[in-house]
PDB file of N, CA and C in Angstrom:
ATOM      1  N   UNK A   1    -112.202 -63.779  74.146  1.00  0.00           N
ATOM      2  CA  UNK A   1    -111.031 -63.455  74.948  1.00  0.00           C
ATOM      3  C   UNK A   1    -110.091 -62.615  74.088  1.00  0.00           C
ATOM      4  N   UNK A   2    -109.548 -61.824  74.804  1.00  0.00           N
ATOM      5  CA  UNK A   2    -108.730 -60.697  74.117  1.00  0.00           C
ATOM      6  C   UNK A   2    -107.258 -61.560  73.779  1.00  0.00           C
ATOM      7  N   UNK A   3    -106.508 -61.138  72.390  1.00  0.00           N
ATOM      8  CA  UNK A   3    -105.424 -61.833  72.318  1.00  0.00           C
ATOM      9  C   UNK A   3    -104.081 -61.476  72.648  1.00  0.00           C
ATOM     10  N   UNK A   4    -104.150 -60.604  73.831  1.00  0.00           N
ATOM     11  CA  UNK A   4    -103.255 -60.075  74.884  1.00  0.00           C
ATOM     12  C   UNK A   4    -103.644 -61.270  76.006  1.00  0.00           C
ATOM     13  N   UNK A   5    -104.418 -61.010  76.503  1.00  0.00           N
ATOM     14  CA  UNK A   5    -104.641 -62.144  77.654  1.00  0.00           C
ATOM     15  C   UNK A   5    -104.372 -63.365  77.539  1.00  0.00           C
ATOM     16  N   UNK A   6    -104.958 -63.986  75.634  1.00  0.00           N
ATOM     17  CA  UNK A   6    -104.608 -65.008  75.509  1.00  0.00           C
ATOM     18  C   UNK A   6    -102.452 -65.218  75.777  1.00  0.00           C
ATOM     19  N   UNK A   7    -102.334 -64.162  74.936  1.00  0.00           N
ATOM     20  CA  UNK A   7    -100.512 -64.558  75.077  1.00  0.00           C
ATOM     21  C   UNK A   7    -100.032 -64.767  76.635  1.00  0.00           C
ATOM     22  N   UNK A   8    -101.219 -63.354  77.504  1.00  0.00           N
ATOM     23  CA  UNK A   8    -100.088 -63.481  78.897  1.00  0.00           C
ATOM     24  C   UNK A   8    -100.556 -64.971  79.349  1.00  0.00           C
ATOM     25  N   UNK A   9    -101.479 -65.473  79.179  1.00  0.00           N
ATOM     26  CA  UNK A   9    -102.279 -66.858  79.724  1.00  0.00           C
ATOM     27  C   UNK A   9    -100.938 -67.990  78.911  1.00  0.00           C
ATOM     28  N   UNK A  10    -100.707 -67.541  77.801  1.00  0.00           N
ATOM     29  CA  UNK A  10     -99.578 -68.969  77.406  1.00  0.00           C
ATOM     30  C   UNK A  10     -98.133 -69.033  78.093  1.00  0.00           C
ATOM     31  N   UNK A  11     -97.716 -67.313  78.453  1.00  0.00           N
ATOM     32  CA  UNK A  11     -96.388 -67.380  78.754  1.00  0.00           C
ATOM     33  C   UNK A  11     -96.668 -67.620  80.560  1.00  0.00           C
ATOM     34  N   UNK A  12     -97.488 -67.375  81.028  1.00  0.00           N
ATOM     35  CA  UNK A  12     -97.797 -68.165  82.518  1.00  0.00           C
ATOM     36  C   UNK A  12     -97.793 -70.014  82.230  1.00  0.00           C
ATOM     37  N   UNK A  13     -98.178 -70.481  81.180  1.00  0.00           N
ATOM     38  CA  UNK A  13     -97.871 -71.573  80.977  1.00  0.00           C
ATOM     39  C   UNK A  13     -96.946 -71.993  80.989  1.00  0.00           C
ATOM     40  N   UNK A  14     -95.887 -71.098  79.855  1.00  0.00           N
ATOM     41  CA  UNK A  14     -94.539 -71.905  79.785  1.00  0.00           C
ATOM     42  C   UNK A  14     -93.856 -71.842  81.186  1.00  0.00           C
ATOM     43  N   UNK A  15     -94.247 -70.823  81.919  1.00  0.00           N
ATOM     44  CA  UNK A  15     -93.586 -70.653  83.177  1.00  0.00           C
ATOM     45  C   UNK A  15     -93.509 -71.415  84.047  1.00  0.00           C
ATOM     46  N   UNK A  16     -94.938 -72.143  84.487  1.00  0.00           N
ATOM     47  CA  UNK A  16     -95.196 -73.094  85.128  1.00  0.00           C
ATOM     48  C   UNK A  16     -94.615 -74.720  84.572  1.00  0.00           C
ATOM     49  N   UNK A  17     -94.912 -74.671  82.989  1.00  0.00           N
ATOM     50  CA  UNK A  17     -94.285 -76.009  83.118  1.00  0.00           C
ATOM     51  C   UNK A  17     -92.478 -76.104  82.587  1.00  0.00           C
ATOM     52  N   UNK A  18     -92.386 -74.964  82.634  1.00  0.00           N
ATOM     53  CA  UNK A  18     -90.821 -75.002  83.037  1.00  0.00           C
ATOM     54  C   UNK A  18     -90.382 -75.279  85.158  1.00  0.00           C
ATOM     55  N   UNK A  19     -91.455 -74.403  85.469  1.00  0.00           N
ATOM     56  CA  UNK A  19     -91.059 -74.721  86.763  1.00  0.00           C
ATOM     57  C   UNK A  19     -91.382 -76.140  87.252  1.00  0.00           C
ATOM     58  N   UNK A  20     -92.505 -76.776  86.848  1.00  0.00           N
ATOM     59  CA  UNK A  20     -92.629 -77.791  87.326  1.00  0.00           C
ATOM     60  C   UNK A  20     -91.680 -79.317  87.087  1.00  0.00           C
ATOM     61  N   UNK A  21     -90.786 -78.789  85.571  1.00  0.00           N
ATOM     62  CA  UNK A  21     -89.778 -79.479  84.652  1.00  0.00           C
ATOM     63  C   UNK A  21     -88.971 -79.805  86.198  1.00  0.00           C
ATOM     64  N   UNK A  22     -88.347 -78.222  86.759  1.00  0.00           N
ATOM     65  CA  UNK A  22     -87.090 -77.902  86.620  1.00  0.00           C
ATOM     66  C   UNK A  22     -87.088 -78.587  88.239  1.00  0.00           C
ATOM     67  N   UNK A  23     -88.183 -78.214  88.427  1.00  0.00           N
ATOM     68  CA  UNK A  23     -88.529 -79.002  90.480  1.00  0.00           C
ATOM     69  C   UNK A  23     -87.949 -80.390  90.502  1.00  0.00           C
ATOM     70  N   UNK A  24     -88.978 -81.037  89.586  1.00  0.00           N
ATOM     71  CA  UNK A  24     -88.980 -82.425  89.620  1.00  0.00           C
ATOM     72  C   UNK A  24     -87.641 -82.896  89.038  1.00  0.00           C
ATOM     73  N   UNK A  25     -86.775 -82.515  88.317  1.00  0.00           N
ATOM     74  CA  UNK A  25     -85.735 -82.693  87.950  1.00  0.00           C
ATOM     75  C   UNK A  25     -84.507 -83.075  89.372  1.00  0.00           C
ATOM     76  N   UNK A  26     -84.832 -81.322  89.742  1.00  0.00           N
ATOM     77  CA  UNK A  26     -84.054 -81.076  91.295  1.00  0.00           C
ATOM     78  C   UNK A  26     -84.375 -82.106  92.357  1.00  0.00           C
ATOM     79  N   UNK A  27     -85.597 -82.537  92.510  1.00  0.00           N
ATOM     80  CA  UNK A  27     -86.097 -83.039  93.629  1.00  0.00           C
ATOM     81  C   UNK A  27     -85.523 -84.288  93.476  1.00  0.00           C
ATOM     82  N   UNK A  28     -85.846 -85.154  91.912  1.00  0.00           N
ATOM     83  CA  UNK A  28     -85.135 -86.592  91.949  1.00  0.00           C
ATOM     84  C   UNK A  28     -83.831 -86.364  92.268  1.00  0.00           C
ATOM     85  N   UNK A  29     -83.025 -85.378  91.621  1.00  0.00           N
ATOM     86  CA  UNK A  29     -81.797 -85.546  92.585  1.00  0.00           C
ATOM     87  C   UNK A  29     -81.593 -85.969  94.034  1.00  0.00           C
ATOM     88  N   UNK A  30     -81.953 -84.806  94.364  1.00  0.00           N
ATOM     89  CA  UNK A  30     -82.172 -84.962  95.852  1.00  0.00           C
ATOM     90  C   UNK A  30     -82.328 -86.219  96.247  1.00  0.00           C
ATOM     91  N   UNK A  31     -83.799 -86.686  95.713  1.00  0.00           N
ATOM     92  CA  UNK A  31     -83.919 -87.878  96.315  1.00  0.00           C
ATOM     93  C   UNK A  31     -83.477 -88.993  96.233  1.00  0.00           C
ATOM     94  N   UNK A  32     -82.405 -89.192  94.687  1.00  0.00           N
ATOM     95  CA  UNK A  32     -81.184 -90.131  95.065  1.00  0.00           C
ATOM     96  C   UNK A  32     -80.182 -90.012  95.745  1.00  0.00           C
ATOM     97  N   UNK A  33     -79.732 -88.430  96.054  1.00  0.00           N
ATOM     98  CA  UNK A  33     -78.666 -88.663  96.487  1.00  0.00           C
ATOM     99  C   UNK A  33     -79.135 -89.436  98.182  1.00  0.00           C
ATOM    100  N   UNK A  34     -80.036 -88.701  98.574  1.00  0.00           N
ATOM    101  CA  UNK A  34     -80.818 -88.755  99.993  1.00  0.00           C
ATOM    102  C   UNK A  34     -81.111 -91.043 100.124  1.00  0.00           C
ATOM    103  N   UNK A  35     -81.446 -91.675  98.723  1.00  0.00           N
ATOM    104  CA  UNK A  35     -81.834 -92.903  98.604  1.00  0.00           C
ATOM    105  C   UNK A  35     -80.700 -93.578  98.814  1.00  0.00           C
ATOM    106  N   UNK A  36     -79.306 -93.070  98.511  1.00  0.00           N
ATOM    107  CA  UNK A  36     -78.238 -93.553  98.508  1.00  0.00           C
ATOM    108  C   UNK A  36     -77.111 -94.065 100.233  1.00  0.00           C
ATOM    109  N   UNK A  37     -77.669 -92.787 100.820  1.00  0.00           N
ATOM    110  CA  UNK A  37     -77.261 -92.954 102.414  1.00  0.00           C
ATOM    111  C   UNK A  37     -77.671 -94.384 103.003  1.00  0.00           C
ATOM    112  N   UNK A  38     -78.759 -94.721 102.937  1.00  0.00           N
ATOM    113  CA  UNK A  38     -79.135 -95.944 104.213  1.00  0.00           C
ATOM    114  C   UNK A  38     -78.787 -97.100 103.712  1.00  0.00           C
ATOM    115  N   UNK A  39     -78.627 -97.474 102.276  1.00  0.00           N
ATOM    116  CA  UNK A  39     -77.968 -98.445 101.541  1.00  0.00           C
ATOM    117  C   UNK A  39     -76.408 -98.220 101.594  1.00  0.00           C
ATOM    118  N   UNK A  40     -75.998 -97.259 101.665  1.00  0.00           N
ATOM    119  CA  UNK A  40     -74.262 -97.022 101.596  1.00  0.00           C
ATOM    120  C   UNK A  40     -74.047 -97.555 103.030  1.00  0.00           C
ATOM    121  N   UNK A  41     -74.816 -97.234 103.762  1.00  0.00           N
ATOM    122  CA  UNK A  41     -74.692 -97.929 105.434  1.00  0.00           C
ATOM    123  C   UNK A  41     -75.241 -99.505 105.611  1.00  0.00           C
ATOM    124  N   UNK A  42     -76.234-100.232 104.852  1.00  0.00           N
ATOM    125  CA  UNK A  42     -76.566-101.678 105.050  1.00  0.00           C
ATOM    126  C   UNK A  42     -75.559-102.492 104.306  1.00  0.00           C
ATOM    127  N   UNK A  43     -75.069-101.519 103.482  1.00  0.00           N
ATOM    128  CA  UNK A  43     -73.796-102.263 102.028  1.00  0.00           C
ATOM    129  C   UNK A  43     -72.199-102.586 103.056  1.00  0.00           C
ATOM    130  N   UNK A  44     -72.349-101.928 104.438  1.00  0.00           N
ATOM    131  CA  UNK A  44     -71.181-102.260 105.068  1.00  0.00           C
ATOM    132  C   UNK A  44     -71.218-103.297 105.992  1.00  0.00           C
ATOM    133  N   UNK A  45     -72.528-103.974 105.691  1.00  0.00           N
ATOM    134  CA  UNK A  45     -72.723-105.618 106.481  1.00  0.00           C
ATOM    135  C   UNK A  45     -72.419-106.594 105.687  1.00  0.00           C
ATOM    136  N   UNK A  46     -71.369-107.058 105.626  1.00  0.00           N
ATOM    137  CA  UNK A  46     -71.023-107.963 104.396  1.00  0.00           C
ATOM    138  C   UNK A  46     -72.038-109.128 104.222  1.00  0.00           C
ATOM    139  N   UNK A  47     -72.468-109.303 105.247  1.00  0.00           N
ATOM    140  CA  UNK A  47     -73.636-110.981 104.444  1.00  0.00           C
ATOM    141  C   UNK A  47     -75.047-110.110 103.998  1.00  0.00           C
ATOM    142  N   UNK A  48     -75.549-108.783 103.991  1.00  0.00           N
ATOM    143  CA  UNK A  48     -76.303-108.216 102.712  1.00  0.00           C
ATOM    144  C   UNK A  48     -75.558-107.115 102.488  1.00  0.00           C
ATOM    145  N   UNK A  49     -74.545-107.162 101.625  1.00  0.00           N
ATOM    146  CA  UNK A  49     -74.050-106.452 101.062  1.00  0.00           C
ATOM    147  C   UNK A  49     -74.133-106.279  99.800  1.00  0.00           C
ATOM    148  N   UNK A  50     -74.286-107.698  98.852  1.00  0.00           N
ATOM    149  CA  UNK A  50     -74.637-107.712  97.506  1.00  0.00           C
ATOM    150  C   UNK A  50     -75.833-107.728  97.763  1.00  0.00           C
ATOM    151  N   UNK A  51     -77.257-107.856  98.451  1.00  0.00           N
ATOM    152  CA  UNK A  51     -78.763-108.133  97.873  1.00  0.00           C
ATOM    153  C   UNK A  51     -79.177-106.364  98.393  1.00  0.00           C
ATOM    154  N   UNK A  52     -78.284-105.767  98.958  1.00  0.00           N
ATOM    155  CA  UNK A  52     -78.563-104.430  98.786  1.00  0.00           C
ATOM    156  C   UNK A  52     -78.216-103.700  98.132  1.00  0.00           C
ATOM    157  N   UNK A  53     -77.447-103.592  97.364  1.00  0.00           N
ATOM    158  CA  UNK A  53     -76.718-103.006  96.337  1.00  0.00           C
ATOM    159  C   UNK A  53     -77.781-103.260  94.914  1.00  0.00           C
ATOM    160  N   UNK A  54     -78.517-104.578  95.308  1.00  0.00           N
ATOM    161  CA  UNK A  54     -79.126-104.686  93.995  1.00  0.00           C
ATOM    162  C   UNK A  54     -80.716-103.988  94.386  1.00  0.00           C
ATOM    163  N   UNK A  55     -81.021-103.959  95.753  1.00  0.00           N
ATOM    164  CA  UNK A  55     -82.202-103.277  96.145  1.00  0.00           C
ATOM    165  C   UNK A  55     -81.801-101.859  95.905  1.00  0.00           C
ATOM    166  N   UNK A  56     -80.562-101.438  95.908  1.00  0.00           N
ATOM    167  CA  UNK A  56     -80.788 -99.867  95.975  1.00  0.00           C
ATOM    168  C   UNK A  56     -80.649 -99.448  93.909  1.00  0.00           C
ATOM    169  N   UNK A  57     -80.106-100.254  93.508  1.00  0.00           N
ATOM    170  CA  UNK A  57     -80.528-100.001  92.101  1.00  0.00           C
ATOM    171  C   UNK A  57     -81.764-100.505  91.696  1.00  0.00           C
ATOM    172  N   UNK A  58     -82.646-100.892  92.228  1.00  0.00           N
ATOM    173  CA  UNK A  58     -84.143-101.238  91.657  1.00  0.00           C
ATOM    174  C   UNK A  58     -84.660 -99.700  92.253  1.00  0.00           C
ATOM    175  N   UNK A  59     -84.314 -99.807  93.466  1.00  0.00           N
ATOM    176  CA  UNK A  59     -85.349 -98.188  94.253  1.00  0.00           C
ATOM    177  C   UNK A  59     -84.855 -97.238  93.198  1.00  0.00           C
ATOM    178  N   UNK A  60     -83.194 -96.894  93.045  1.00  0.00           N
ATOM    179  CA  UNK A  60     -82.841 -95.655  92.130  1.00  0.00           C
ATOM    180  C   UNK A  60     -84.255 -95.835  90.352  1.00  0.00           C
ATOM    181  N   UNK A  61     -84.117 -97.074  89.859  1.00  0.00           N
ATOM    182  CA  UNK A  61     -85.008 -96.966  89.020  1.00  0.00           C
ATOM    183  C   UNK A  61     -86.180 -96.989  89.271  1.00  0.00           C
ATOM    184  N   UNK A  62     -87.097 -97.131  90.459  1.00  0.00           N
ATOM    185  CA  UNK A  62     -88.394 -96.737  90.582  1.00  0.00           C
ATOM    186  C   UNK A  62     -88.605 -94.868  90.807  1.00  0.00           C
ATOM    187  N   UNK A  63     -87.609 -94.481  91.498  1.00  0.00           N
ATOM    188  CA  UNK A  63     -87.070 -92.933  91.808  1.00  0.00           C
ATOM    189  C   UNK A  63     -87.152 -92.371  90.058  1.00  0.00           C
ATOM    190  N   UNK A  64     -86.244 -92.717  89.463  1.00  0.00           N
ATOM    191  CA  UNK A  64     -86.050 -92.524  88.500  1.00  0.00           C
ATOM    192  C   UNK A  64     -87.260 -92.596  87.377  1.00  0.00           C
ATOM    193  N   UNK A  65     -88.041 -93.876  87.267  1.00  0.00           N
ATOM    194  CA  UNK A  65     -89.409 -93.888  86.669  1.00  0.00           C
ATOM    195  C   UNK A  65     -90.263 -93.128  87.302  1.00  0.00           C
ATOM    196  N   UNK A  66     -90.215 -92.772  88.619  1.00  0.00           N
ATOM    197  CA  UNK A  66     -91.372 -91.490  88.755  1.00  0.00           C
ATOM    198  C   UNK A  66     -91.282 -90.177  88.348  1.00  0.00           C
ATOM    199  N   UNK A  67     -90.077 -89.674  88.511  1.00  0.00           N
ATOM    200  CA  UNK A  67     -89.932 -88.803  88.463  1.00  0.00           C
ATOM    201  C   UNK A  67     -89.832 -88.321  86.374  1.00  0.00           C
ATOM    202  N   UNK A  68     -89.521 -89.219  85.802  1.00  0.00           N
ATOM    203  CA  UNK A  68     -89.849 -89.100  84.480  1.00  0.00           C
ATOM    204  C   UNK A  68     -91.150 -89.081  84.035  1.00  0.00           C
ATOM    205  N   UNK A  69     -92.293 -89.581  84.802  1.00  0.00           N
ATOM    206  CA  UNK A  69     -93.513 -89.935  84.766  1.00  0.00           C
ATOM    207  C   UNK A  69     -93.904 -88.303  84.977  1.00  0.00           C
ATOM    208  N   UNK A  70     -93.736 -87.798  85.922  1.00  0.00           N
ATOM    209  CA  UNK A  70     -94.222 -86.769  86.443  1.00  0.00           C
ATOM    210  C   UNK A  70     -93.645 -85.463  85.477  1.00  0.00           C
ATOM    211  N   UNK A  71     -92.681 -85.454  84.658  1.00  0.00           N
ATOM    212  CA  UNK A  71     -92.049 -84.853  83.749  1.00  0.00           C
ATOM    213  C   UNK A  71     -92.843 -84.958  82.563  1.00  0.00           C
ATOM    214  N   UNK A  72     -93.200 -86.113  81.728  1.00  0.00           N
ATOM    215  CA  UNK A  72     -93.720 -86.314  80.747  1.00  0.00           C
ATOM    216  C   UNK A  72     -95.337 -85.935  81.094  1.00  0.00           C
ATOM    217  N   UNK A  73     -95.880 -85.893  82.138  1.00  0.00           N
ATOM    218  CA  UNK A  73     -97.247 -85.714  82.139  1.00  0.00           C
ATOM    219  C   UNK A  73     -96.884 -84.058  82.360  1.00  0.00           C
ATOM    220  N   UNK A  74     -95.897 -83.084  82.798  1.00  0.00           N
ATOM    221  CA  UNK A  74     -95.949 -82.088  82.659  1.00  0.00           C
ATOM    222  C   UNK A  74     -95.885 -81.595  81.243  1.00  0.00           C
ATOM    223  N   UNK A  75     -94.879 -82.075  80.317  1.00  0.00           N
ATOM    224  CA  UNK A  75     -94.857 -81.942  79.113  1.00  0.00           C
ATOM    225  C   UNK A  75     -95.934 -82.143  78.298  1.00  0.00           C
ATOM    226  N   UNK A  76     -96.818 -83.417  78.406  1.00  0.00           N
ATOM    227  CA  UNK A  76     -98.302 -83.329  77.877  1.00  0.00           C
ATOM    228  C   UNK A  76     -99.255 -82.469  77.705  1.00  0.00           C
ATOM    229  N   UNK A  77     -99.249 -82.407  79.377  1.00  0.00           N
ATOM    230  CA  UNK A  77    -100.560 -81.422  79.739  1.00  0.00           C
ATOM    231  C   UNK A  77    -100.260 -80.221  79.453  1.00  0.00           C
ATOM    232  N   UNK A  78     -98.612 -79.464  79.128  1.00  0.00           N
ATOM    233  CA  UNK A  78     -98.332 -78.358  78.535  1.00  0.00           C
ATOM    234  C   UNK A  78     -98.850 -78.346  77.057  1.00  0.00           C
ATOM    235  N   UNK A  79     -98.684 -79.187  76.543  1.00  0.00           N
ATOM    236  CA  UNK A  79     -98.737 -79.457  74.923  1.00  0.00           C
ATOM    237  C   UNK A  79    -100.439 -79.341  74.818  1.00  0.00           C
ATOM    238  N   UNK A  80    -101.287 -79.924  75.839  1.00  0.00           N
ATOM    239  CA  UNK A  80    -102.372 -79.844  75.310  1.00  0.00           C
ATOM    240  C   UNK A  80    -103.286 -78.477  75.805  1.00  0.00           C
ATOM    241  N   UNK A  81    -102.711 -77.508  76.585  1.00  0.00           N
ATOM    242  CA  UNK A  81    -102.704 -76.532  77.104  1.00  0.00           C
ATOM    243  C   UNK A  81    -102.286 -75.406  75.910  1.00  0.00           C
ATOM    244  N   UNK A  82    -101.177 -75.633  75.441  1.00  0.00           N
ATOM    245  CA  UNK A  82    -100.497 -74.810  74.062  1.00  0.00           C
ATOM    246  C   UNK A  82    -102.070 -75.255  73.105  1.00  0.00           C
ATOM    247  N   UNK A  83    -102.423 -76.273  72.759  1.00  0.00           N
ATOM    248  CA  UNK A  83    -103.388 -76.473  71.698  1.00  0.00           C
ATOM    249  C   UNK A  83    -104.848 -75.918  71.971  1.00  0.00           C
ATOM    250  N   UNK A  84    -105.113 -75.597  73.064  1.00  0.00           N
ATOM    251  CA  UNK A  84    -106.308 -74.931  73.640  1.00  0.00           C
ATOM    252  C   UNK A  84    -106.106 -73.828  73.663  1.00  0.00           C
ATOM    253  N   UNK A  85    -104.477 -73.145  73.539  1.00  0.00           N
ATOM    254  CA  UNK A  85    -104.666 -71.439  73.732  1.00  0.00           C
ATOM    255  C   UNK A  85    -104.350 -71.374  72.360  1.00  0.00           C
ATOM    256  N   UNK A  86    -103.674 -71.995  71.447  1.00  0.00           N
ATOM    257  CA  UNK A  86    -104.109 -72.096  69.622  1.00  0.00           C
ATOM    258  C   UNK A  86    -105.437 -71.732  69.243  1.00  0.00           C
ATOM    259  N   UNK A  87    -106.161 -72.591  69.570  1.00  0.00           N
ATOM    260  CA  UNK A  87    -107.615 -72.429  69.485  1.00  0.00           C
ATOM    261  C   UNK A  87    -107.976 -71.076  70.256  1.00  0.00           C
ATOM    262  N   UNK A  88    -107.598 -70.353  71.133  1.00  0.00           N
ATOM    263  CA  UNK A  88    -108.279 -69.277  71.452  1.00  0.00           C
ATOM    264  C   UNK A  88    -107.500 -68.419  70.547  1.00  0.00           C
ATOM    265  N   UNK A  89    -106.453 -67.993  70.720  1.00  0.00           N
ATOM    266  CA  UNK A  89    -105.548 -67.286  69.159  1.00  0.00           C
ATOM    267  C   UNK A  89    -106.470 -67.507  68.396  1.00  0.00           C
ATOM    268  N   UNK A  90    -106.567 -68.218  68.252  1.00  0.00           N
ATOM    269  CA  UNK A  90    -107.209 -68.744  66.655  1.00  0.00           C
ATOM    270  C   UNK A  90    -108.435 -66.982  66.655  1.00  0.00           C
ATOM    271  N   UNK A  91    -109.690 -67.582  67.304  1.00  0.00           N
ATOM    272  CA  UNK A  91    -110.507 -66.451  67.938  1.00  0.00           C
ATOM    273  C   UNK A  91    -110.531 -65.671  67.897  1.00  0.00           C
ATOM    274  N   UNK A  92    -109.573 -65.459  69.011  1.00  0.00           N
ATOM    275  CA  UNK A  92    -109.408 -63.911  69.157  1.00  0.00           C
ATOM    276  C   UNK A  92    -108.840 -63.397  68.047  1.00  0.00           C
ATOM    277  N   UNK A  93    -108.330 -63.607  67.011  1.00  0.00           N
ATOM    278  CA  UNK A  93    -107.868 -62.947  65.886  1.00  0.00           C
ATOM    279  C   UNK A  93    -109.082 -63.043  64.256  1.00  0.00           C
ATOM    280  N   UNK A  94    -109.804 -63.576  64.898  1.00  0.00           N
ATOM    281  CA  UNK A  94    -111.641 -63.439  64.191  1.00  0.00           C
ATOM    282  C   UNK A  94    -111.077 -64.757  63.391  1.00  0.00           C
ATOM    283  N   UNK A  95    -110.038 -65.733  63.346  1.00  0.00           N
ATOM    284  CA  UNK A  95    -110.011 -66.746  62.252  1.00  0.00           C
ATOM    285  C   UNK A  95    -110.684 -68.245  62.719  1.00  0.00           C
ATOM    286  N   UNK A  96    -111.647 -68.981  62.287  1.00  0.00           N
ATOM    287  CA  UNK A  96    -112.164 -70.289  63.069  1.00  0.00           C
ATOM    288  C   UNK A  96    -110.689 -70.704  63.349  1.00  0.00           C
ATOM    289  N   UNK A  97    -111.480 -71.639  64.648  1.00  0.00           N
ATOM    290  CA  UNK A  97    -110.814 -72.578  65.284  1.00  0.00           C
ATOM    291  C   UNK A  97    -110.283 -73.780  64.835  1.00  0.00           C
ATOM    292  N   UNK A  98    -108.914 -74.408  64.247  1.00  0.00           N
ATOM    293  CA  UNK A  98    -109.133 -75.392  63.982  1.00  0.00           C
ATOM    294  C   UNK A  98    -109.310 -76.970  64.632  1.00  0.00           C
TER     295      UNK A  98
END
Protein backbone atom coordinates (compact mmCIF):
# COMPACT_ATOMS: atom_id res chain seq x y z
CA UNK A 1 0.00 0.00 0.00
CA UNK A 2 1.19 3.35 -0.99
CA UNK A 3 2.04 5.72 2.02
CA UNK A 4 -0.24 8.45 0.71
CA UNK A 5 -3.22 6.22 0.92
CA UNK A 6 -1.99 4.89 4.01
CA UNK A 7 -2.12 8.71 5.62
CA UNK A 8 -5.50 9.57 3.68
CA UNK A 9 -6.87 6.02 5.24
CA UNK A 10 -5.70 7.40 8.96
CA UNK A 11 -7.04 10.95 8.65
CA UNK A 12 -10.60 9.31 7.46
CA UNK A 13 -10.08 7.63 10.76
CA UNK A 14 -9.58 10.40 12.92
CA UNK A 15 -12.59 11.81 11.21
CA UNK A 16 -14.86 9.21 11.90
CA UNK A 17 -13.91 8.64 15.38
CA UNK A 18 -14.11 12.16 16.13
CA UNK A 19 -17.53 12.06 14.59
CA UNK A 20 -18.66 9.21 16.26
CA UNK A 21 -17.06 10.92 19.81
CA UNK A 22 -18.91 14.02 19.08
CA UNK A 23 -22.64 12.20 18.10
CA UNK A 24 -22.71 10.18 21.03
CA UNK A 25 -21.72 12.91 23.25
CA UNK A 26 -24.71 15.13 21.59
CA UNK A 27 -27.14 12.38 21.55
CA UNK A 28 -26.69 11.54 25.48
CA UNK A 29 -27.54 14.97 25.91
CA UNK A 30 -30.41 14.89 24.21
CA UNK A 31 -31.38 11.96 25.70
CA UNK A 32 -31.26 13.29 29.21
CA UNK A 33 -32.60 16.20 28.67
CA UNK A 34 -35.60 14.23 26.65
CA UNK A 35 -35.28 11.37 30.09
CA UNK A 36 -35.94 14.22 32.28
CA UNK A 37 -39.63 15.33 30.97
CA UNK A 38 -41.87 12.24 32.04
CA UNK A 39 -40.22 12.09 35.51
CA UNK A 40 -40.47 16.03 35.97
CA UNK A 41 -44.29 15.18 35.30
CA UNK A 42 -44.67 11.75 37.71
CA UNK A 43 -42.41 13.93 40.41
CA UNK A 44 -45.71 16.20 40.61
CA UNK A 45 -47.74 13.23 42.26
CA UNK A 46 -46.69 13.62 45.65
CA UNK A 47 -47.15 9.88 46.97
CA UNK A 48 -44.32 8.87 44.02
CA UNK A 49 -42.62 11.71 44.10
CA UNK A 50 -39.51 10.62 46.02
CA UNK A 51 -39.32 6.79 44.40
CA UNK A 52 -39.18 8.73 41.11
CA UNK A 53 -36.76 11.05 41.54
CA UNK A 54 -34.63 8.15 42.61
CA UNK A 55 -35.78 6.10 39.36
CA UNK A 56 -34.89 8.98 37.21
CA UNK A 57 -31.30 9.17 38.68
CA UNK A 58 -30.65 5.41 38.23
CA UNK A 59 -32.06 5.79 34.31
CA UNK A 60 -29.75 9.22 34.01
CA UNK A 61 -26.82 6.72 35.12
CA UNK A 62 -27.70 3.84 32.91
CA UNK A 63 -28.01 6.81 29.94
CA UNK A 64 -24.93 7.93 31.12
CA UNK A 65 -23.03 4.34 31.33
CA UNK A 66 -24.03 3.75 27.78
CA UNK A 67 -23.23 6.30 26.28
CA UNK A 68 -19.56 6.26 27.85
CA UNK A 69 -19.47 2.64 26.80
CA UNK A 70 -20.07 3.52 23.30
CA UNK A 71 -17.33 6.37 23.55
CA UNK A 72 -14.63 4.23 24.98
CA UNK A 73 -15.21 1.40 22.44
CA UNK A 74 -14.91 4.27 19.84
CA UNK A 75 -11.68 5.33 21.35
CA UNK A 76 -10.34 1.65 21.35
CA UNK A 77 -11.22 0.57 18.15
CA UNK A 78 -9.58 4.00 16.98
CA UNK A 79 -6.40 3.14 18.88
CA UNK A 80 -6.29 -0.24 17.44
CA UNK A 81 -7.02 1.04 13.95
CA UNK A 82 -4.01 3.83 14.49
CA UNK A 83 -1.77 0.51 15.33
CA UNK A 84 -2.71 -1.33 12.11
CA UNK A 85 -2.09 1.78 9.91
CA UNK A 86 1.53 1.99 12.03
CA UNK A 87 2.13 -1.25 10.77
CA UNK A 88 1.25 -0.34 7.21
CA UNK A 89 3.54 3.03 7.52
CA UNK A 90 5.77 0.89 8.79
CA UNK A 91 5.72 -0.92 4.98
CA UNK A 92 5.10 1.25 2.97
CA UNK A 93 8.22 3.09 3.91
CA UNK A 94 10.29 -0.44 3.17
CA UNK A 95 10.94 -0.58 7.28
CA UNK A 96 9.53 -4.17 9.00
CA UNK A 97 6.58 -4.09 10.80
CA UNK A 98 6.76 -3.95 14.32
Amino acid sequence: MELETVRQIRGAKELVEEAVDAAASRIGEVQRVMTRKPYAVLAMLSPVAVPMRAIEEAHLHVVDGVYFAIRLGNRLGGLMAGYALDRLEARARGKPGR
